[in-house]
Protein backbone atom coordinates (compact mmCIF):
# COMPACT_ATOMS: atom_id res chain seq x y z
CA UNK A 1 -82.87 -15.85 -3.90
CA UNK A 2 -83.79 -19.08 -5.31
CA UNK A 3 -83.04 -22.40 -4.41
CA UNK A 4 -82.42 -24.19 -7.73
CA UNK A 5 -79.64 -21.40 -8.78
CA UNK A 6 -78.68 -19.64 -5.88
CA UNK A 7 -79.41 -16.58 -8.47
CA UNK A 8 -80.69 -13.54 -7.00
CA UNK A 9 -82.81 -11.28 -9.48
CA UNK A 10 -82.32 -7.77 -10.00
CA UNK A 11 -84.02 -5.03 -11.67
CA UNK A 12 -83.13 -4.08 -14.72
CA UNK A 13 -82.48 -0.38 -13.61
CA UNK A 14 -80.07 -1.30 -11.63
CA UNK A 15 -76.27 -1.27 -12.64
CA UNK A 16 -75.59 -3.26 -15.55
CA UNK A 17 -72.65 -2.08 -16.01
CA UNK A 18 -71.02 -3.44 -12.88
CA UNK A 19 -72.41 -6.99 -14.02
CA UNK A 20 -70.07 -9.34 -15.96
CA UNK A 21 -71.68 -12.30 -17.68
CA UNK A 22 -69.58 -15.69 -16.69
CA UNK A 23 -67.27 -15.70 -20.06
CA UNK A 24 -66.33 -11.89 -19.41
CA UNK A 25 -65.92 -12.55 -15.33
CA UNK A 26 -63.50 -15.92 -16.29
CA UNK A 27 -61.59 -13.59 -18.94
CA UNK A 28 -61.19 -10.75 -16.41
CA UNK A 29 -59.99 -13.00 -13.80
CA UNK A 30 -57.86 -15.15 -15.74
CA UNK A 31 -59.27 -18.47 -14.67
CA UNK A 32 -61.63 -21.07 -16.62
CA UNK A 33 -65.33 -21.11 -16.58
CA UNK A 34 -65.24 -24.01 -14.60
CA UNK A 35 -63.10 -22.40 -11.37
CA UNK A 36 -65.77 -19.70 -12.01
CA UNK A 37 -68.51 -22.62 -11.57
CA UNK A 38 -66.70 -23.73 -8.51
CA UNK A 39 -66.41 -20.25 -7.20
CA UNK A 40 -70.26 -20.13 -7.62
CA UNK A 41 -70.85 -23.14 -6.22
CA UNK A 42 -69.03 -22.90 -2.75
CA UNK A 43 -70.38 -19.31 -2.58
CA UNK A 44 -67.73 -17.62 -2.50
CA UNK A 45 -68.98 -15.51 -5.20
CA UNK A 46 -72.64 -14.56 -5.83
CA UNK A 47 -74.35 -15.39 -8.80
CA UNK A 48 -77.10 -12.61 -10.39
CA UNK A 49 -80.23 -12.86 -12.75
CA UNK A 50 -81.59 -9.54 -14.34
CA UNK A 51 -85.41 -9.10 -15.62
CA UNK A 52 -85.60 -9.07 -19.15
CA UNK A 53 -81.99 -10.52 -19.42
CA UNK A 54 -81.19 -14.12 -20.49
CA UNK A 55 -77.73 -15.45 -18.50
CA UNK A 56 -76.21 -15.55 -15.07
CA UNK A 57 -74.13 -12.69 -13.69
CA UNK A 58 -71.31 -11.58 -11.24
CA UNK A 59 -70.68 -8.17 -9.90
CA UNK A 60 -67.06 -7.36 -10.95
CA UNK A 61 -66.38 -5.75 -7.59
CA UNK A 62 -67.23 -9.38 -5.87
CA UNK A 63 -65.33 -10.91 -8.49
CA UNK A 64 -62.33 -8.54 -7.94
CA UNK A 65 -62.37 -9.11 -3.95
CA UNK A 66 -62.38 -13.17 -4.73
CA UNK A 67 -59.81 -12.84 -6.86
CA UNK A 68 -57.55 -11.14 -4.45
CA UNK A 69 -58.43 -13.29 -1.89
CA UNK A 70 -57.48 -15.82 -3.91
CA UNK A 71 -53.84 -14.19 -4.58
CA UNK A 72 -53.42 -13.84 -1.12
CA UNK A 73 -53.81 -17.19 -0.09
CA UNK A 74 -51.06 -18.46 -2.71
CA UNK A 75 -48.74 -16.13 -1.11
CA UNK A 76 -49.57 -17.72 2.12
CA UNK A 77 -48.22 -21.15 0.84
CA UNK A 78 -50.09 -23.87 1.79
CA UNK A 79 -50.76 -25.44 4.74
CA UNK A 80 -48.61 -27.51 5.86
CA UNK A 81 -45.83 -26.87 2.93
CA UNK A 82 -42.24 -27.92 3.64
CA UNK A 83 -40.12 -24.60 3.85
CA UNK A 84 -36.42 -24.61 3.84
CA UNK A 85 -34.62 -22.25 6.33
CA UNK A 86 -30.89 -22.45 5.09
């Protein structure tokens, strides 16, 4: 892993076909590069390098499981929202 990026590299062998770079990860999960950024940044999702590739990436299965996660919690409401019991 490295410091200034929080990137960690990977082979290019491995699957490049479960990366997504940024713009394709925002489009998939309907929300802006910059909530993407801010994903990133609090670590909630993991950022990827690949040898021989220029660009950050995300796998789409972490992606996915944020997203949810992030559905879920709107259900939930948040905290301390007003509810009216008629």
């Amino acid at each position: 892993m490295f410091a200034h990026t929080g990137a960690m590299r990977l082979h290019p062998a491995d699957e490049l076909s479960e990366l997504l770079n940024l713009d394709q990860a925002a489009r998939l999960a309907n929300v802006s590069r910059r909530t993407l950024d801010r994903w990133i940044a609090s670590r909630r999702l993991r950022v990827y390098e690949v040898r021989g590739h220029t660009g950050r990436y995300v796998r789409e299965d972490e992606l996915l499981e944020v997203e949810r996660e992030r559905r879920r919690s709107r259900r939930r409401g948040r905290p301390g929202a007003r509810v009216n019991v008629a």
